[in-house]
C-alpha atoms as a PDB file:
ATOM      1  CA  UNK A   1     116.569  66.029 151.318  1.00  0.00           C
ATOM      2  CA  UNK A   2     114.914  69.406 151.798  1.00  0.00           C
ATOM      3  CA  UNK A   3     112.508  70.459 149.866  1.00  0.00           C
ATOM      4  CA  UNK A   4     111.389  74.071 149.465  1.00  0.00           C
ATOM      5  CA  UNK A   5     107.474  74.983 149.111  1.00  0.00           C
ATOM      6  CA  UNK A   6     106.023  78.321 148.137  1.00  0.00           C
ATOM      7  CA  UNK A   7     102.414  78.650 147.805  1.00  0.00           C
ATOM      8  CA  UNK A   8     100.505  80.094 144.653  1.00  0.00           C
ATOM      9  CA  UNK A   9      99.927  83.393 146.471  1.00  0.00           C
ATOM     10  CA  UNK A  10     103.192  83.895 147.797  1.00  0.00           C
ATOM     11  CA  UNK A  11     105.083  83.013 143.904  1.00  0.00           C
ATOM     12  CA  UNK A  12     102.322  85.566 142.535  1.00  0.00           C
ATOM     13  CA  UNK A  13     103.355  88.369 144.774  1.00  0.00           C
ATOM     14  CA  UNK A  14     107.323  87.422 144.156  1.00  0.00           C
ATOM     15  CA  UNK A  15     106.813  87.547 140.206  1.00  0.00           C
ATOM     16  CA  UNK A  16     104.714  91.030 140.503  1.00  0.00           C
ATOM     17  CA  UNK A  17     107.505  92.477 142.925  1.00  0.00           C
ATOM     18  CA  UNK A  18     110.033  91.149 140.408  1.00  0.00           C
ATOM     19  CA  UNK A  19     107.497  92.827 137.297  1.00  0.00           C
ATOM     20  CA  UNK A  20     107.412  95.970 139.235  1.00  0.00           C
ATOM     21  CA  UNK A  21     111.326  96.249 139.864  1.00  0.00           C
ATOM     22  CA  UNK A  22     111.946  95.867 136.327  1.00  0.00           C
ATOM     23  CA  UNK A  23     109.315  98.458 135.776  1.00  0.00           C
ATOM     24  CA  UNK A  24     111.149 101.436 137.966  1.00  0.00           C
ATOM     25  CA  UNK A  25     114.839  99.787 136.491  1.00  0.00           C
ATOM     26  CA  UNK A  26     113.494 100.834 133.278  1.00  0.00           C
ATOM     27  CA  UNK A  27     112.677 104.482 133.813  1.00  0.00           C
ATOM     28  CA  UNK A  28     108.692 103.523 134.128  1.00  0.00           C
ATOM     29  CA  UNK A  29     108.505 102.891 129.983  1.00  0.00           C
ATOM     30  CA  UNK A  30     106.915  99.737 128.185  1.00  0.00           C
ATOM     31  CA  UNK A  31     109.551  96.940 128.155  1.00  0.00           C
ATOM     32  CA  UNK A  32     107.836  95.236 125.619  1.00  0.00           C
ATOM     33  CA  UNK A  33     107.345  98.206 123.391  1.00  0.00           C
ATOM     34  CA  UNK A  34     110.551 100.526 123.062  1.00  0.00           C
ATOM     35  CA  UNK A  35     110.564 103.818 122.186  1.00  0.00           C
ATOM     36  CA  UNK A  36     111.773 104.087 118.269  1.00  0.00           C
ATOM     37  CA  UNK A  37     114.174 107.041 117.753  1.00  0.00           C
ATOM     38  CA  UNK A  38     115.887 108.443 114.396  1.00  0.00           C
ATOM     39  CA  UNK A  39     119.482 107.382 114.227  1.00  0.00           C
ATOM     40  CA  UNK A  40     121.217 110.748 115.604  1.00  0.00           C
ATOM     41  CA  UNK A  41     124.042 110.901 113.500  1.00  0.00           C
ATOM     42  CA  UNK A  42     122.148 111.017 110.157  1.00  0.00           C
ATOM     43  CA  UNK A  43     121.941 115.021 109.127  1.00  0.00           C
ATOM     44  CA  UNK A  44     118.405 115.767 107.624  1.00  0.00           C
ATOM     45  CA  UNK A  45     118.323 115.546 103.745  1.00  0.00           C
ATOM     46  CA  UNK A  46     118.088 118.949 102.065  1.00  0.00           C
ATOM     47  CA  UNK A  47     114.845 119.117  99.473  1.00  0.00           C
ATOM     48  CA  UNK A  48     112.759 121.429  97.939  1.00  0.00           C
ATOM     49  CA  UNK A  49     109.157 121.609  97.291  1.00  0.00           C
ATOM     50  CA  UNK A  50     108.574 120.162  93.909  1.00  0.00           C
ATOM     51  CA  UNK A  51     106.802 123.257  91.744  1.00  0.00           C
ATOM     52  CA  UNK A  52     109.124 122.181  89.002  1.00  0.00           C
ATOM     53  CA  UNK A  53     111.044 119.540  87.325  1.00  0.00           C
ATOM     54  CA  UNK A  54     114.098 120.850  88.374  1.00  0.00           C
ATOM     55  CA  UNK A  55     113.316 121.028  91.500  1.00  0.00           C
ATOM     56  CA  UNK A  56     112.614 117.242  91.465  1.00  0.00           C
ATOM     57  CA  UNK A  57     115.951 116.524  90.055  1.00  0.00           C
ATOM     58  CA  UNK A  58     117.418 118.873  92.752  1.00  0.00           C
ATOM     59  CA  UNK A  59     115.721 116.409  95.708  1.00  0.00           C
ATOM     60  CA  UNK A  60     116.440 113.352  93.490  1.00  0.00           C
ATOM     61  CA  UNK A  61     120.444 113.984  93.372  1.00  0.00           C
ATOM     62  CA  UNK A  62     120.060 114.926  97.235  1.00  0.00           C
ATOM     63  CA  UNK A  63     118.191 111.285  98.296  1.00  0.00           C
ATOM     64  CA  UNK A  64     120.881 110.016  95.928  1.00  0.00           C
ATOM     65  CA  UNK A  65     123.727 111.743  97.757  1.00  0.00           C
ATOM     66  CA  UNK A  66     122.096 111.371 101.321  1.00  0.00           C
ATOM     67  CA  UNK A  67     121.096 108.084 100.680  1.00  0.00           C
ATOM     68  CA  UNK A  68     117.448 108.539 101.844  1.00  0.00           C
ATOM     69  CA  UNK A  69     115.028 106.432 100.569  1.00  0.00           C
ATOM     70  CA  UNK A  70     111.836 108.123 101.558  1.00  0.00           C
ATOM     71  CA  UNK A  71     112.697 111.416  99.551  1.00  0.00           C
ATOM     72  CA  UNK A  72     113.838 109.115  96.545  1.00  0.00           C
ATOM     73  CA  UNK A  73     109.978 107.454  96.761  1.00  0.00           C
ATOM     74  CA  UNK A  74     108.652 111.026  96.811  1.00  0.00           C
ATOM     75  CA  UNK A  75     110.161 111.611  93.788  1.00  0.00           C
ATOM     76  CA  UNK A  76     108.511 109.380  91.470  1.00  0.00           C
ATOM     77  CA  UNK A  77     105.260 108.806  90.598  1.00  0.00           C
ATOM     78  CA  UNK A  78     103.236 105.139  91.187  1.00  0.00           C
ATOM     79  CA  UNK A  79     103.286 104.531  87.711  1.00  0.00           C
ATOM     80  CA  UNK A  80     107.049 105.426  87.494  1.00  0.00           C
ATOM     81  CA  UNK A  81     108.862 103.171  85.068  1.00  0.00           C
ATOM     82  CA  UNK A  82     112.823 102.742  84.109  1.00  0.00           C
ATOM     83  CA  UNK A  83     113.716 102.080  80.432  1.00  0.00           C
ATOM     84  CA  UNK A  84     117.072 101.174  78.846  1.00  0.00           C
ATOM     85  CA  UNK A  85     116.330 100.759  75.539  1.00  0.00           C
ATOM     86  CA  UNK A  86     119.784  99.625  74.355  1.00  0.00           C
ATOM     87  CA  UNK A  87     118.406  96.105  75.983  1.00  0.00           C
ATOM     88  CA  UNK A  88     116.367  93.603  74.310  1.00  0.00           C
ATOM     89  CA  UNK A  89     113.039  94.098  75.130  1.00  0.00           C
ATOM     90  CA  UNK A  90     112.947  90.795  76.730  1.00  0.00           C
ATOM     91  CA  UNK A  91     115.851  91.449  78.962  1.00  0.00           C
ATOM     92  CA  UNK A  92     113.747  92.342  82.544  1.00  0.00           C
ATOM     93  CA  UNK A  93     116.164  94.830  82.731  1.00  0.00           C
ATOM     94  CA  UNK A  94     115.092  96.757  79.583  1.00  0.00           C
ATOM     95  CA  UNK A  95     111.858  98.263  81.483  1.00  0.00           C
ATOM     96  CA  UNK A  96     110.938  97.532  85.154  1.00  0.00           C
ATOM     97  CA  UNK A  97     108.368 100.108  87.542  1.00  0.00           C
ATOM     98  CA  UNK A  98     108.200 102.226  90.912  1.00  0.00           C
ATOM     99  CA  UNK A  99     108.279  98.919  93.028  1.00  0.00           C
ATOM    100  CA  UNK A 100     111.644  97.750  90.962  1.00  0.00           C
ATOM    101  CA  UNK A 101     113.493 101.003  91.098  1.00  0.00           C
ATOM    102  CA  UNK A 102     112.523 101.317  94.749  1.00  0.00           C
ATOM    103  CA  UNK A 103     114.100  97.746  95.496  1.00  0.00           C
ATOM    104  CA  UNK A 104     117.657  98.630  93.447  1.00  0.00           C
ATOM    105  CA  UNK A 105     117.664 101.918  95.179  1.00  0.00           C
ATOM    106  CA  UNK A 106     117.387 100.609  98.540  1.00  0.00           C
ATOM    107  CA  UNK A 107     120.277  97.787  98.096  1.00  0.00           C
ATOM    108  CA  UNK A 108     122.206 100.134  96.827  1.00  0.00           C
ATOM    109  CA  UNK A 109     121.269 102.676 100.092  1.00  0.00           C
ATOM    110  CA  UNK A 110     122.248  99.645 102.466  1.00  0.00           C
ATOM    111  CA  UNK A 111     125.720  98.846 101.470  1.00  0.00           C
ATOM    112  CA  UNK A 112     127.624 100.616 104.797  1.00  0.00           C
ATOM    113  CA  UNK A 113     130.898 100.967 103.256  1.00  0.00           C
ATOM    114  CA  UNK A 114     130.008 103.132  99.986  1.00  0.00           C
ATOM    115  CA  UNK A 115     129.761 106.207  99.324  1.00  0.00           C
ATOM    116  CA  UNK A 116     127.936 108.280  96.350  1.00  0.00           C
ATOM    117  CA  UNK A 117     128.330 111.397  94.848  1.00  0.00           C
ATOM    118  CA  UNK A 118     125.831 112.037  92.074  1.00  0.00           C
ATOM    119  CA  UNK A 119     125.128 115.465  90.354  1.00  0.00           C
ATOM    120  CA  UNK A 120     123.162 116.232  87.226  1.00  0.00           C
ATOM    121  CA  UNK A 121     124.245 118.958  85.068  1.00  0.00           C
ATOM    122  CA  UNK A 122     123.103 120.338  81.825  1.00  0.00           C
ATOM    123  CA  UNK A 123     119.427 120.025  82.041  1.00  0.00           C
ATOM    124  CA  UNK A 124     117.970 120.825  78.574  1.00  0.00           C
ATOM    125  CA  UNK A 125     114.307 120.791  78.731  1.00  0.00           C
ATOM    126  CA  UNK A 126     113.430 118.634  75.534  1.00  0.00           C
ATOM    127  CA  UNK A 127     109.968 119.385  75.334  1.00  0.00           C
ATOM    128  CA  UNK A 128     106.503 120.312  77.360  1.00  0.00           C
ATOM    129  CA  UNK A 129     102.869 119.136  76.773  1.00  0.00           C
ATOM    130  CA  UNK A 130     101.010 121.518  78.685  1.00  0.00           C
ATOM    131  CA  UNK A 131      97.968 121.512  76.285  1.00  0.00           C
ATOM    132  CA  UNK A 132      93.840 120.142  76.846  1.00  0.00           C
ATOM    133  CA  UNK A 133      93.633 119.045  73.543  1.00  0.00           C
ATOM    134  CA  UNK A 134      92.771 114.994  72.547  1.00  0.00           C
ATOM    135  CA  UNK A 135      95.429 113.301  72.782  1.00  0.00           C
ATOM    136  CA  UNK A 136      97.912 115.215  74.963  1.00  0.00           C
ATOM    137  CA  UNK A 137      98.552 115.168  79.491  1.00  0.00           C
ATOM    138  CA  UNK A 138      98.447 118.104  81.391  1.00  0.00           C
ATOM    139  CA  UNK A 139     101.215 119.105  83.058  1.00  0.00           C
ATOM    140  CA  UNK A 140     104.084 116.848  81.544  1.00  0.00           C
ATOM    141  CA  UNK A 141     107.757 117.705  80.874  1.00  0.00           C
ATOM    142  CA  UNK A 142     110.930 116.080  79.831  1.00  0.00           C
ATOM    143  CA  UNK A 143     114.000 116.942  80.661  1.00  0.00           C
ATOM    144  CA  UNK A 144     117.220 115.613  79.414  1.00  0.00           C
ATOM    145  CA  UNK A 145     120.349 115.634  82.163  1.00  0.00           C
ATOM    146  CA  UNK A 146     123.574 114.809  82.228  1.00  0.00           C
ATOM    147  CA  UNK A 147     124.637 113.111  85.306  1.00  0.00           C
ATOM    148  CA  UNK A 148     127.682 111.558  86.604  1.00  0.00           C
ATOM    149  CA  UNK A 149     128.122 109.190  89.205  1.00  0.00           C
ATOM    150  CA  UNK A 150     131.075 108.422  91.982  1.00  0.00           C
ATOM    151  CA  UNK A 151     131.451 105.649  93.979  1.00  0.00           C
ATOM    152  CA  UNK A 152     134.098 105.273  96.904  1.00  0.00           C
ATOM    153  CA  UNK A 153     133.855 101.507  98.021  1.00  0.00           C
ATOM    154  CA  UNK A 154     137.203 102.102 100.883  1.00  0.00           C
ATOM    155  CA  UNK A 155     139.624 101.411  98.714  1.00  0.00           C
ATOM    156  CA  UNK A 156     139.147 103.129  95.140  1.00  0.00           C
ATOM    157  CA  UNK A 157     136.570 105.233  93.915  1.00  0.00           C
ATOM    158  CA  UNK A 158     134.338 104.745  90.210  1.00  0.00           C
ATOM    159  CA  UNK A 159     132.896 107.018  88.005  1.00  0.00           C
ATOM    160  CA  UNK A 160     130.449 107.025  85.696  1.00  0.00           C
ATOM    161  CA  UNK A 161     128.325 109.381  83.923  1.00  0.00           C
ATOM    162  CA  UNK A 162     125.896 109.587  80.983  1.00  0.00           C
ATOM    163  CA  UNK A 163     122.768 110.814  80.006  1.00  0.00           C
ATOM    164  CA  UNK A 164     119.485 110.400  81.143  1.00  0.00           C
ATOM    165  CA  UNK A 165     115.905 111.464  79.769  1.00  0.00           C
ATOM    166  CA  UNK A 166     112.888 112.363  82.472  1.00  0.00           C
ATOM    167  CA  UNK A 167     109.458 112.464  82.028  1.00  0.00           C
ATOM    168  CA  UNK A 168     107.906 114.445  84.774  1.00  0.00           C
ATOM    169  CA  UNK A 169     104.369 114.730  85.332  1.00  0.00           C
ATOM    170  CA  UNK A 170     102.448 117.248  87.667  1.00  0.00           C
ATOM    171  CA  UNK A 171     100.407 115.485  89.702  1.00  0.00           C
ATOM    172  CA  UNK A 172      99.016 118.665  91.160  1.00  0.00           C
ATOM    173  CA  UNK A 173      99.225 122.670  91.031  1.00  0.00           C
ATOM    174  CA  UNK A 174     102.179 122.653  93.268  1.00  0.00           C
ATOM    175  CA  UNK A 175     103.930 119.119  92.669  1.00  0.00           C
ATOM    176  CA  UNK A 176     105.744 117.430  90.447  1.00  0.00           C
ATOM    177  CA  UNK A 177     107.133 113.878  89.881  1.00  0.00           C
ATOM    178  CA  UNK A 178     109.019 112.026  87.270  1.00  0.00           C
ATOM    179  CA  UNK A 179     106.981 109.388  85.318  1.00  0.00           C
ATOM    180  CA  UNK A 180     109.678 107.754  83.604  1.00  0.00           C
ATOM    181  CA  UNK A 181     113.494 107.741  82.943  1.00  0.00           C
ATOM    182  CA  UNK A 182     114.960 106.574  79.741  1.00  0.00           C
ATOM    183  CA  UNK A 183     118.827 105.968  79.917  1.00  0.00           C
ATOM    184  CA  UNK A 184     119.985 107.510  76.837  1.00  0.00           C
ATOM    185  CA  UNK A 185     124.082 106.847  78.150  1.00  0.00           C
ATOM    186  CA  UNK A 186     126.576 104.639  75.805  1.00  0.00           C
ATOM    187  CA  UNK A 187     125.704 101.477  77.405  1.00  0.00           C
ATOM    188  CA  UNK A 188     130.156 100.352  77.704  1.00  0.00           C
ATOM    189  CA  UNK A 189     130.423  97.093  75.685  1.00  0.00           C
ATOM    190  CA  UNK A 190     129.704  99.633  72.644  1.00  0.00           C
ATOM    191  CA  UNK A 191     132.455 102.031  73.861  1.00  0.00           C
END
């Protein structure tokens, strides 16, 4: 039997020649830390700067559409929370917040094979609190917008629409976010 014996020094130098060949091989970058890139097929989401609640609702319907999550988030506000109220109050879907909504949205962002079309319509602005006084916010409006909804799954496609009641609040001169949203549709078992 022949056995084969490389010294320390000589297996150092054959595991840095070996390092340093996969070092040109890869095109001189950091194995262990790859470059990130956007996916290149996504087009960029169109959005507006939010001056206004309709503006809001304009980049809300396009994360929708687009699903992009990170223009949904900069839609609402930290304090953002979702209220049915045809639900018992102790049904945890009657009122959940930002963290919530954020968690629905993206599950329903992931699923590959469906597609959503969502456009409001009719926005009636139901009332504005724009006053210093005790008791009132600065900067709040509600807005009350029709919206429907289609989803294409492969096979068939669903609709739904309704109404919906925003309360946006301006967080700043310039910007604008919805506080809360109220679904105001007919929920269907009392259709």
């Amino acid at each position: 039997m022949i056995r084969a014996f490389i010294s320390p020094k000589t297996a150092t130098w054959v595991i840095l020649t070996l390092f340093g060949l996969l070092s040109l091989g890869a095109g001189c970058s950091n194995i262990f830390a790859p470059e990130q890139r956007e996916p290149e097929d996504r087009p960029l989401t169109p959005t507006k700067p939010q001056t206004s609640p309709d503006s809001v609702l304009f980049n809300l319907e396009s994360a929708l559409n687009h699903k992009d999550l990170e223009v949904y988030r900069r839609c609402l506000h930290r304090d953002f929370q979702f209220v049915d109220p045809h639900l018992p109050a102790t049904d945890p879907n009657a009122l959940y917040g930002y963290d919530d909504e954020i968690a629905i949205i993206n599950n329903m962002f992931t699923l590959e094979q469906v597609e959503i079309q969502w456009k409001f319509g009719n926005l009636r602005h139901t009332g504005s609190d724009i006053g210093s006084g005790e008791g009132t916010q600065t900067g709040v409006q509600s807005v009350e917008a029709y919206f429907q909804v289609t989803v294409f799954d492969g096979a068939a496609a669903q609709t739904a629409s309704g109404t919906q009641k925003y309360k946006f609040i301006q967080e700043n001169p310039d910007h604008w976010v919805i506080i809360e949203n109220r679904d105001e549709s007919i929920p269907p078992e009392s259709l």
